[in-house]
PDB file of N, CA and C in Angstrom:
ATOM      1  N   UNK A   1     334.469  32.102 224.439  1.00  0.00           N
ATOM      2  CA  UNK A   1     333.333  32.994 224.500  1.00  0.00           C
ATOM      3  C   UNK A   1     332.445  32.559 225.663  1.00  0.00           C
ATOM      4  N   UNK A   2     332.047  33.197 226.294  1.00  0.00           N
ATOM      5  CA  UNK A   2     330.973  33.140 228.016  1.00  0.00           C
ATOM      6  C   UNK A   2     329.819  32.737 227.414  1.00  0.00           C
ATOM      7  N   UNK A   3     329.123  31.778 228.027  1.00  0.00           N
ATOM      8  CA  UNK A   3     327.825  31.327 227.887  1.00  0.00           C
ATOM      9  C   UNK A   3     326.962  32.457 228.519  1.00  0.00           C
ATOM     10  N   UNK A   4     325.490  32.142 227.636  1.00  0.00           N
ATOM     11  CA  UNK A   4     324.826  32.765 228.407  1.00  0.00           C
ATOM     12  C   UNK A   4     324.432  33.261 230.055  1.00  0.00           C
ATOM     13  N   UNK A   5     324.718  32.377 230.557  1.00  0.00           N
ATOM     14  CA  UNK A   5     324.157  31.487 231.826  1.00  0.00           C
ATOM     15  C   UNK A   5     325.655  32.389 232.241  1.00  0.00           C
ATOM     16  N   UNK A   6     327.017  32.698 232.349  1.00  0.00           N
ATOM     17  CA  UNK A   6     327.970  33.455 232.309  1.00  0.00           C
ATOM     18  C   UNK A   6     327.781  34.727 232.464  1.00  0.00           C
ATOM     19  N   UNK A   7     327.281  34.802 231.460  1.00  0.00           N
ATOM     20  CA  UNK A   7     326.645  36.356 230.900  1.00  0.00           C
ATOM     21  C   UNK A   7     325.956  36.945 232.114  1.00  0.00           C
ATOM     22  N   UNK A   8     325.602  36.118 232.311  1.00  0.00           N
ATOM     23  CA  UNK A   8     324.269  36.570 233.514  1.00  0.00           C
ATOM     24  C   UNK A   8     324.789  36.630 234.982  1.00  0.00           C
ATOM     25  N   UNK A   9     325.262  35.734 234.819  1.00  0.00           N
ATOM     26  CA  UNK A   9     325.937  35.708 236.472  1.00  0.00           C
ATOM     27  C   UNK A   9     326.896  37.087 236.891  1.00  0.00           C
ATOM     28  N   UNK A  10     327.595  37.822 235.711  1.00  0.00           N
ATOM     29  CA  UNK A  10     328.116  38.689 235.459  1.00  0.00           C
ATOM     30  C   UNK A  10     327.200  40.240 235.616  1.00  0.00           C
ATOM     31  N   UNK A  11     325.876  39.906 234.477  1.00  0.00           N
ATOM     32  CA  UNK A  11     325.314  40.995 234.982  1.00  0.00           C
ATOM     33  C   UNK A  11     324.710  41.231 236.393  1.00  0.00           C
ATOM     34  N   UNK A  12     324.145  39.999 237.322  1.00  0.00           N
ATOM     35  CA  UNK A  12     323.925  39.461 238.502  1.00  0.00           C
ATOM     36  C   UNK A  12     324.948  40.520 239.677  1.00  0.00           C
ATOM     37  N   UNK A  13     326.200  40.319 239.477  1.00  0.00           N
ATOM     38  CA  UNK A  13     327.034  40.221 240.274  1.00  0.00           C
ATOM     39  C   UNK A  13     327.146  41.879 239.877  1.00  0.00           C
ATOM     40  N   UNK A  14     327.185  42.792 238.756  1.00  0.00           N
ATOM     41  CA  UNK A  14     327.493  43.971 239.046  1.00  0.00           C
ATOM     42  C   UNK A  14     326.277  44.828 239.329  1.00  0.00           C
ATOM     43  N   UNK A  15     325.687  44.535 239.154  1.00  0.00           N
ATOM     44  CA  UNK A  15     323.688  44.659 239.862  1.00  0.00           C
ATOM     45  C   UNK A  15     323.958  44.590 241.500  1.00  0.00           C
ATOM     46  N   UNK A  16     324.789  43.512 241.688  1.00  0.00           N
ATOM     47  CA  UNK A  16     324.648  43.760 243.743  1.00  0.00           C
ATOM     48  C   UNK A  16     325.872  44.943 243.922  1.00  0.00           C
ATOM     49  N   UNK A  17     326.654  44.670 243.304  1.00  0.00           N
ATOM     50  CA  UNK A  17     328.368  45.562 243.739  1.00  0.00           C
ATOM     51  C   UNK A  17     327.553  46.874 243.604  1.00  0.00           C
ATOM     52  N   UNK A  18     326.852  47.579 242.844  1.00  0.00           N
ATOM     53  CA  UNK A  18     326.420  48.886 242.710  1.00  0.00           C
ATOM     54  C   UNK A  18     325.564  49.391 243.223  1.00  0.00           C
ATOM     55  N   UNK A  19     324.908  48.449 243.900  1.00  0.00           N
ATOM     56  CA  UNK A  19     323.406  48.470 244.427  1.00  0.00           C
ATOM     57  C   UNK A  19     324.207  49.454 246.026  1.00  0.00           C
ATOM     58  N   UNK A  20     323.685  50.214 246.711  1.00  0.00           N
ATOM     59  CA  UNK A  20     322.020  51.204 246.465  1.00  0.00           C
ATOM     60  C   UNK A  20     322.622  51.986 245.167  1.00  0.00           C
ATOM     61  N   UNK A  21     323.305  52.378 244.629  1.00  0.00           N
ATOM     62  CA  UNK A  21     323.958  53.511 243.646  1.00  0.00           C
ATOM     63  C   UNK A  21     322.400  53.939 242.937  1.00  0.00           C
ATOM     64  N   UNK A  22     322.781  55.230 242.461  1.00  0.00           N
ATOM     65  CA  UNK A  22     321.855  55.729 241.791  1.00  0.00           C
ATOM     66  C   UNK A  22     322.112  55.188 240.099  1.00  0.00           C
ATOM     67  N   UNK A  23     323.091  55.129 239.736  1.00  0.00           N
ATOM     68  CA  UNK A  23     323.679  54.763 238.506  1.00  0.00           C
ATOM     69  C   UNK A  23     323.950  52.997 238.082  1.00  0.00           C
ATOM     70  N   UNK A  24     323.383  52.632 237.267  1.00  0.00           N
ATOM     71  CA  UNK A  24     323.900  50.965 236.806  1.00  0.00           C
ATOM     72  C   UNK A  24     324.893  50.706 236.497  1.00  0.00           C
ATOM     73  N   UNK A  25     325.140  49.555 236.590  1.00  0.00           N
ATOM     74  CA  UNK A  25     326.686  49.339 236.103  1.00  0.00           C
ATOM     75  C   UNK A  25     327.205  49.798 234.771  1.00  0.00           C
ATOM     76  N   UNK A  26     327.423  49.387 234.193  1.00  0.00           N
ATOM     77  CA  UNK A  26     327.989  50.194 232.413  1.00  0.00           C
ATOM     78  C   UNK A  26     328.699  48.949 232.133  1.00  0.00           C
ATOM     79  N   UNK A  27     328.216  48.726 230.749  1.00  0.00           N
ATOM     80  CA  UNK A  27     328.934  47.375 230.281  1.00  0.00           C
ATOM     81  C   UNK A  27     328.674  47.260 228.798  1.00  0.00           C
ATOM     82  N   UNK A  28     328.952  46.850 228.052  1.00  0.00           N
ATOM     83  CA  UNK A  28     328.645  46.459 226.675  1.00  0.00           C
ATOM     84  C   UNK A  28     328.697  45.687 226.609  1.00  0.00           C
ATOM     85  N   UNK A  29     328.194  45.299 224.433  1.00  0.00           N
ATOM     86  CA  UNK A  29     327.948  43.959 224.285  1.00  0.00           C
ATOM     87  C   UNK A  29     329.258  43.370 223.610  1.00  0.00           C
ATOM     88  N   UNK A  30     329.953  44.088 223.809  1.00  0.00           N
ATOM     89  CA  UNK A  30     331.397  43.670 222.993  1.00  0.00           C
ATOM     90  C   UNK A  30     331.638  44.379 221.735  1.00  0.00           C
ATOM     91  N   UNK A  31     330.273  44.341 220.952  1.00  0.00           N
ATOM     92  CA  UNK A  31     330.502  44.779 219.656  1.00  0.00           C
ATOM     93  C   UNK A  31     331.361  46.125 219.078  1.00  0.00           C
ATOM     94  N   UNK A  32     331.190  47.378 220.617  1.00  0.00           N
ATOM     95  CA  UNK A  32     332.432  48.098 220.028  1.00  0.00           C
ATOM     96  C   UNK A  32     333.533  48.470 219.977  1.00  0.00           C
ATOM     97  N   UNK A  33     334.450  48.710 219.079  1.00  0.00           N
ATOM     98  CA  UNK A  33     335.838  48.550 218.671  1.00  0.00           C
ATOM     99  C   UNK A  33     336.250  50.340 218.619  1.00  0.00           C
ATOM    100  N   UNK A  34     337.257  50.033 218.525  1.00  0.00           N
ATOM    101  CA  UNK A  34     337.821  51.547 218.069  1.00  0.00           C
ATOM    102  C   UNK A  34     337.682  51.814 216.296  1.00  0.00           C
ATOM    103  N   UNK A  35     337.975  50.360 215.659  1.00  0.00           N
ATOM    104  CA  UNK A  35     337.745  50.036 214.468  1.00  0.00           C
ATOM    105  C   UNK A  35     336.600  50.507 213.876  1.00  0.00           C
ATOM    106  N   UNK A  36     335.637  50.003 214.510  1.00  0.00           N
ATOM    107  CA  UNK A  36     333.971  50.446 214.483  1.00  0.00           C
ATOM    108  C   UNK A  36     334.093  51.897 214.563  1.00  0.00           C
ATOM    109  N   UNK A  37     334.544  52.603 215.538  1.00  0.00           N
ATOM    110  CA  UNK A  37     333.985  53.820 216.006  1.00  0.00           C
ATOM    111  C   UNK A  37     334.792  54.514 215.007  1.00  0.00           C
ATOM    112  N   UNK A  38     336.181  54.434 214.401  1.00  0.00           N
ATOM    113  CA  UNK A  38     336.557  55.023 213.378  1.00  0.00           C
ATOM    114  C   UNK A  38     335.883  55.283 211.700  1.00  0.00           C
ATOM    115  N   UNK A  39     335.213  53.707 211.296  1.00  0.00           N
ATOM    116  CA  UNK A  39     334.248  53.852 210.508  1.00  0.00           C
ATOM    117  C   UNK A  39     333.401  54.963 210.671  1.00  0.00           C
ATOM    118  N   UNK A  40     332.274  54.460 211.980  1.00  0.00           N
ATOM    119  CA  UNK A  40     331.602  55.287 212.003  1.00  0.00           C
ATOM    120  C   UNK A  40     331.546  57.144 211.258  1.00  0.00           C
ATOM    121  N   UNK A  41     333.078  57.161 212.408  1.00  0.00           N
ATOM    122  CA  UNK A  41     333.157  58.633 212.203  1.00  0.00           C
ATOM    123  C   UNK A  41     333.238  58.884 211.024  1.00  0.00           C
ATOM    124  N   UNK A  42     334.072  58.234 210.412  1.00  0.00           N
ATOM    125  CA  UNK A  42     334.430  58.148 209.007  1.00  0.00           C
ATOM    126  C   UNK A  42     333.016  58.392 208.051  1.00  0.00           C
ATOM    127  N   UNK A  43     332.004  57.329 207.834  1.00  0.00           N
ATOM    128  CA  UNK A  43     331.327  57.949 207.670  1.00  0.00           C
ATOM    129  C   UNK A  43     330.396  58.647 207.724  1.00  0.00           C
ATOM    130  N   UNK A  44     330.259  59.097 208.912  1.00  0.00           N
ATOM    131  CA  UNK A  44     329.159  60.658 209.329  1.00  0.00           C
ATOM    132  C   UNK A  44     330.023  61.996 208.817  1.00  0.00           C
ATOM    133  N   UNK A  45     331.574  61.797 208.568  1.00  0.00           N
ATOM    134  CA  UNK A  45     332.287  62.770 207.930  1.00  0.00           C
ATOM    135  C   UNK A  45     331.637  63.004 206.315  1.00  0.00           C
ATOM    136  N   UNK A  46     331.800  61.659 205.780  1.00  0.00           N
ATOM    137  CA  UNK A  46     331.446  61.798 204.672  1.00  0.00           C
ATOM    138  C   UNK A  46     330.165  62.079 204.079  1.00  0.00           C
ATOM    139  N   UNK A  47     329.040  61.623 204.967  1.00  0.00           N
ATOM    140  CA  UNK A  47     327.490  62.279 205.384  1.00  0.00           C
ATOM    141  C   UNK A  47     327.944  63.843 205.073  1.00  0.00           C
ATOM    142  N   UNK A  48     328.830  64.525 206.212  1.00  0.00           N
ATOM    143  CA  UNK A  48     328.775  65.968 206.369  1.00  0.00           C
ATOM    144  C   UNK A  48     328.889  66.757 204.885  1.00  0.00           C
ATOM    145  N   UNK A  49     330.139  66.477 204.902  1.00  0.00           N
ATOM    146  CA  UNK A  49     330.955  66.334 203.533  1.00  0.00           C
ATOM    147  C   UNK A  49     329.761  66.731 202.221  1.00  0.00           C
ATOM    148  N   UNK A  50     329.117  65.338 201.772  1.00  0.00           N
ATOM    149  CA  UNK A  50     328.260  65.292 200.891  1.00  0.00           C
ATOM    150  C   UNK A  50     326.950  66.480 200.885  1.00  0.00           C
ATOM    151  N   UNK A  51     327.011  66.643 202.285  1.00  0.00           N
ATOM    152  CA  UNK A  51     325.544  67.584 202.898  1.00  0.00           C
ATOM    153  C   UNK A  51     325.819  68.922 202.515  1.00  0.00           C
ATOM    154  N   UNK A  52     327.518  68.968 202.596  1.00  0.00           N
ATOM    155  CA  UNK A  52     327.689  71.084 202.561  1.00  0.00           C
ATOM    156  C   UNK A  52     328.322  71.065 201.019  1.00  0.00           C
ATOM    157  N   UNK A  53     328.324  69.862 200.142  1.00  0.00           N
ATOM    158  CA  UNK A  53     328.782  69.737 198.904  1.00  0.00           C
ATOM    159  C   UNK A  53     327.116  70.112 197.910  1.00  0.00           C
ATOM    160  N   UNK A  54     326.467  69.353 198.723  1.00  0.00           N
ATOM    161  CA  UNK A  54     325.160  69.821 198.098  1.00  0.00           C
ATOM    162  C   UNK A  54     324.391  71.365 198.357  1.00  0.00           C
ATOM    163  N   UNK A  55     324.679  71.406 199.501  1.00  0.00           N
ATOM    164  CA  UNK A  55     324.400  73.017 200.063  1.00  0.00           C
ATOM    165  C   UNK A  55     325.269  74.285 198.852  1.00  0.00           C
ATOM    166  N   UNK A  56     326.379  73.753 198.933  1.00  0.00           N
ATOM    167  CA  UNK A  56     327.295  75.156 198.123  1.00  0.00           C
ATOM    168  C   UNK A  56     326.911  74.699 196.317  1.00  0.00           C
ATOM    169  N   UNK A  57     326.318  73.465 195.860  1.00  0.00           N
ATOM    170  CA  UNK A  57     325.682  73.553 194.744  1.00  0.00           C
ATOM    171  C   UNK A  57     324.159  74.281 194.862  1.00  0.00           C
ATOM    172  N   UNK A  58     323.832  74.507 195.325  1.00  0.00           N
ATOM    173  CA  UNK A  58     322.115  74.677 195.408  1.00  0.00           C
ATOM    174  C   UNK A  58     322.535  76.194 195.570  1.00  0.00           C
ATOM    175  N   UNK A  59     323.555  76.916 196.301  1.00  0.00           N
ATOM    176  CA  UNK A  59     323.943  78.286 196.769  1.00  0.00           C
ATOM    177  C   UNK A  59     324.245  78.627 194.836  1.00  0.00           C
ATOM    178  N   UNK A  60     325.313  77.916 194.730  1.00  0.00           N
ATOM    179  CA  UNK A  60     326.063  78.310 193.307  1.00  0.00           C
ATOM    180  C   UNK A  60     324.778  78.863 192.632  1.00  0.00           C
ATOM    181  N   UNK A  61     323.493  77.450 191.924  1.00  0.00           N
ATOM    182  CA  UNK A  61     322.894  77.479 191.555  1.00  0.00           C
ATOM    183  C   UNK A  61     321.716  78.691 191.220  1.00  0.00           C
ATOM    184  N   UNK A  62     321.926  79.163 192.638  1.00  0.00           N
ATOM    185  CA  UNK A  62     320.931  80.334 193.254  1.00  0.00           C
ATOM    186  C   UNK A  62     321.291  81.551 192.233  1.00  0.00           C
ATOM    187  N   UNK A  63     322.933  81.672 192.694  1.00  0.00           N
ATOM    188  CA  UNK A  63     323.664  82.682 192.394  1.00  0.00           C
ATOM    189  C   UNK A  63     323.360  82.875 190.652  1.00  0.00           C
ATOM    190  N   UNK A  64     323.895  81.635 190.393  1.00  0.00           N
ATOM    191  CA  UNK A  64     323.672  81.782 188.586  1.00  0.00           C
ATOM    192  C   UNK A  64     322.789  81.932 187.963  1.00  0.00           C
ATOM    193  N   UNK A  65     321.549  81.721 188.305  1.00  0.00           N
ATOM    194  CA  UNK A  65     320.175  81.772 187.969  1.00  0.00           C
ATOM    195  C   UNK A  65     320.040  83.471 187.967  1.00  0.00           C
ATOM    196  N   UNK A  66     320.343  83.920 189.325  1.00  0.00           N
ATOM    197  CA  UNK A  66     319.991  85.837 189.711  1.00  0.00           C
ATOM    198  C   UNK A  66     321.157  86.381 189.108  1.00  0.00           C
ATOM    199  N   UNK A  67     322.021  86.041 188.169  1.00  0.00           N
ATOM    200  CA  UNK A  67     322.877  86.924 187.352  1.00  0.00           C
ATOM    201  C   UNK A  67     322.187  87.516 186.303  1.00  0.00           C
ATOM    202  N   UNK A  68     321.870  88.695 186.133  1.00  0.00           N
ATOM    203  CA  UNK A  68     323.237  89.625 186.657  1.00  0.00           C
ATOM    204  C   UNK A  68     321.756  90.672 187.438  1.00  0.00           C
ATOM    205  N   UNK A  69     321.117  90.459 188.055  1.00  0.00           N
ATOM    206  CA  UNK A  69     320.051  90.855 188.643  1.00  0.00           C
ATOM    207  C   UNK A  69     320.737  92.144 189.587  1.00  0.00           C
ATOM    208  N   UNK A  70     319.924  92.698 190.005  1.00  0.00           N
ATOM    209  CA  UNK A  70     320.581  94.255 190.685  1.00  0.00           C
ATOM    210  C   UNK A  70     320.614  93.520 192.425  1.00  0.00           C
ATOM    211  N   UNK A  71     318.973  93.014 192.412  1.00  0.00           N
ATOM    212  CA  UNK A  71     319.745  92.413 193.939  1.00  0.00           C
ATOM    213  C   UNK A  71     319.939  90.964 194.152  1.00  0.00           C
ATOM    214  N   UNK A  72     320.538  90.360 195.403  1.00  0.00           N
ATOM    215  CA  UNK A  72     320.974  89.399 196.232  1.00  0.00           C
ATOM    216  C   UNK A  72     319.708  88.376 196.196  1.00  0.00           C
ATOM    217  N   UNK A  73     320.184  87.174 196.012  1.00  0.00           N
ATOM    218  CA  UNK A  73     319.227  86.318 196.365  1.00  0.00           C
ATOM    219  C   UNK A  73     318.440  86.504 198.026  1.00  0.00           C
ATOM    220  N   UNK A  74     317.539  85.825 198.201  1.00  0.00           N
ATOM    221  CA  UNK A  74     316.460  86.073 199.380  1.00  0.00           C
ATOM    222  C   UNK A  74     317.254  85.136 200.562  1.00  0.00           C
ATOM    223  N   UNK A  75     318.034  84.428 200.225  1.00  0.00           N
ATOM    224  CA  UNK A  75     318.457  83.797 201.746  1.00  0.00           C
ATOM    225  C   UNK A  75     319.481  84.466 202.103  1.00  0.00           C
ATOM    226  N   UNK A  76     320.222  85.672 201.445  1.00  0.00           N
ATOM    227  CA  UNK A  76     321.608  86.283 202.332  1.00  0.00           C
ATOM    228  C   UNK A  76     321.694  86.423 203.911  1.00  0.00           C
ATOM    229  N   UNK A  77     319.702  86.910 204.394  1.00  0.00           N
ATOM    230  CA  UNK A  77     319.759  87.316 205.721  1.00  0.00           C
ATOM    231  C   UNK A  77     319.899  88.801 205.870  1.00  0.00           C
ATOM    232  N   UNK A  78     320.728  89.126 204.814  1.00  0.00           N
ATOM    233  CA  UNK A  78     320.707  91.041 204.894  1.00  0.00           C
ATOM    234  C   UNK A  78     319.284  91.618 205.300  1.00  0.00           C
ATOM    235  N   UNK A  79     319.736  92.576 205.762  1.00  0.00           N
ATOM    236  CA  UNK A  79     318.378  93.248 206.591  1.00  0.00           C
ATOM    237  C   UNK A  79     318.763  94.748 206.591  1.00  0.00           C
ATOM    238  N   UNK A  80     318.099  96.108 206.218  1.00  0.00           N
ATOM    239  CA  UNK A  80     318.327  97.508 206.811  1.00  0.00           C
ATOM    240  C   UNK A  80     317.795  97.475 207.792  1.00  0.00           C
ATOM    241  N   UNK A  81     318.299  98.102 208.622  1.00  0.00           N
ATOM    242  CA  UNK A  81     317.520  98.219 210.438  1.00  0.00           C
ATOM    243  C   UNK A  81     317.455  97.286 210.889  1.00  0.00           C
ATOM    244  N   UNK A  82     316.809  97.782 212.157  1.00  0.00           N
ATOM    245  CA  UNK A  82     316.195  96.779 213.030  1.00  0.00           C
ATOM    246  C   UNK A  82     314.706  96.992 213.404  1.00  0.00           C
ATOM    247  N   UNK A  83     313.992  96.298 212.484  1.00  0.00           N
ATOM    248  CA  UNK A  83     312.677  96.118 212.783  1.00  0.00           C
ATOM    249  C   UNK A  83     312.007  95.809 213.427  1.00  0.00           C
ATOM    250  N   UNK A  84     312.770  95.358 214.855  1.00  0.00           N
ATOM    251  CA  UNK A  84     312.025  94.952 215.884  1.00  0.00           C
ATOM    252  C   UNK A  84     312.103  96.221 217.360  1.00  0.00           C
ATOM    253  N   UNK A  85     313.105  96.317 216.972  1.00  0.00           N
ATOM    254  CA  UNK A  85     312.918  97.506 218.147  1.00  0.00           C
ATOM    255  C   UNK A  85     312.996  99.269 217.045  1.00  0.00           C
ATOM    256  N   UNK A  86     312.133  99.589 216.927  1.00  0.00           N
ATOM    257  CA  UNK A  86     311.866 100.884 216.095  1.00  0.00           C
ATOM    258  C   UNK A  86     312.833 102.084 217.160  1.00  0.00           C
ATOM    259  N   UNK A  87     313.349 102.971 216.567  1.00  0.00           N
ATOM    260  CA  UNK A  87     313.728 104.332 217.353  1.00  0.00           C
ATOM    261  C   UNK A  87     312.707 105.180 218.056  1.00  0.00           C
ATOM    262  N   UNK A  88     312.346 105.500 219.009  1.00  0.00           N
ATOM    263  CA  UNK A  88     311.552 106.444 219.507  1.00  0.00           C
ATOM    264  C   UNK A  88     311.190 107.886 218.712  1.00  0.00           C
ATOM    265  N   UNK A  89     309.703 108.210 218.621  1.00  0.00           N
ATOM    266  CA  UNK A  89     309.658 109.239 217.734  1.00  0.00           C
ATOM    267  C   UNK A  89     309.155 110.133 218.562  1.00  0.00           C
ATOM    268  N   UNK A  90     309.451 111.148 218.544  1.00  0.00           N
ATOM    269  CA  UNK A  90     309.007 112.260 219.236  1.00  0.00           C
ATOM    270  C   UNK A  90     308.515 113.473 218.238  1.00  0.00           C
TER     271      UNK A  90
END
């Protein structure tokens, strides 16, 4: 493993190689893996997952509550017309 004092001489040295560049060198701290980044994904999947599992309960919920009601719950989005641009009346 590189000593600090390593470490540095390293960041040192790609600091001149790039220099005038508009862009810094690019380097990490080691810590990521493909291993890591598979977790990760893994769980922000399961984040998602849990997020539209709770969404289609709260929908269900909606639904069962307004049975057997004549209309649609209020979040469908359905709309008659278009209320923003009216037809011309003459």
């Amino acid at each position: 493993m590189p000593t600090p004092k390593e470490n540095r001489k390293k960041v040192d040295e790609a600091e001149k190689e790039s220099f005038p560049a508009s862009d810094p060198p690019a380097w990490t701290s080691g810590a990521a893996s493909p291993e890591a980044d598979a977790k990760r994904a893994e769980k922000a999947a399961e984040k998602a997952e849990k997020e539209r599992d709770a969404e289609e309960a709260e929908i269900d919920e909606t639904l069962d509550e307004s049975f057997p009601a004549s209309d649609p719950p209020s979040w469908t989005g359905t709309h008659a017309g278009d209320g923003h641009n009216p037809p011309d009346r003459k």
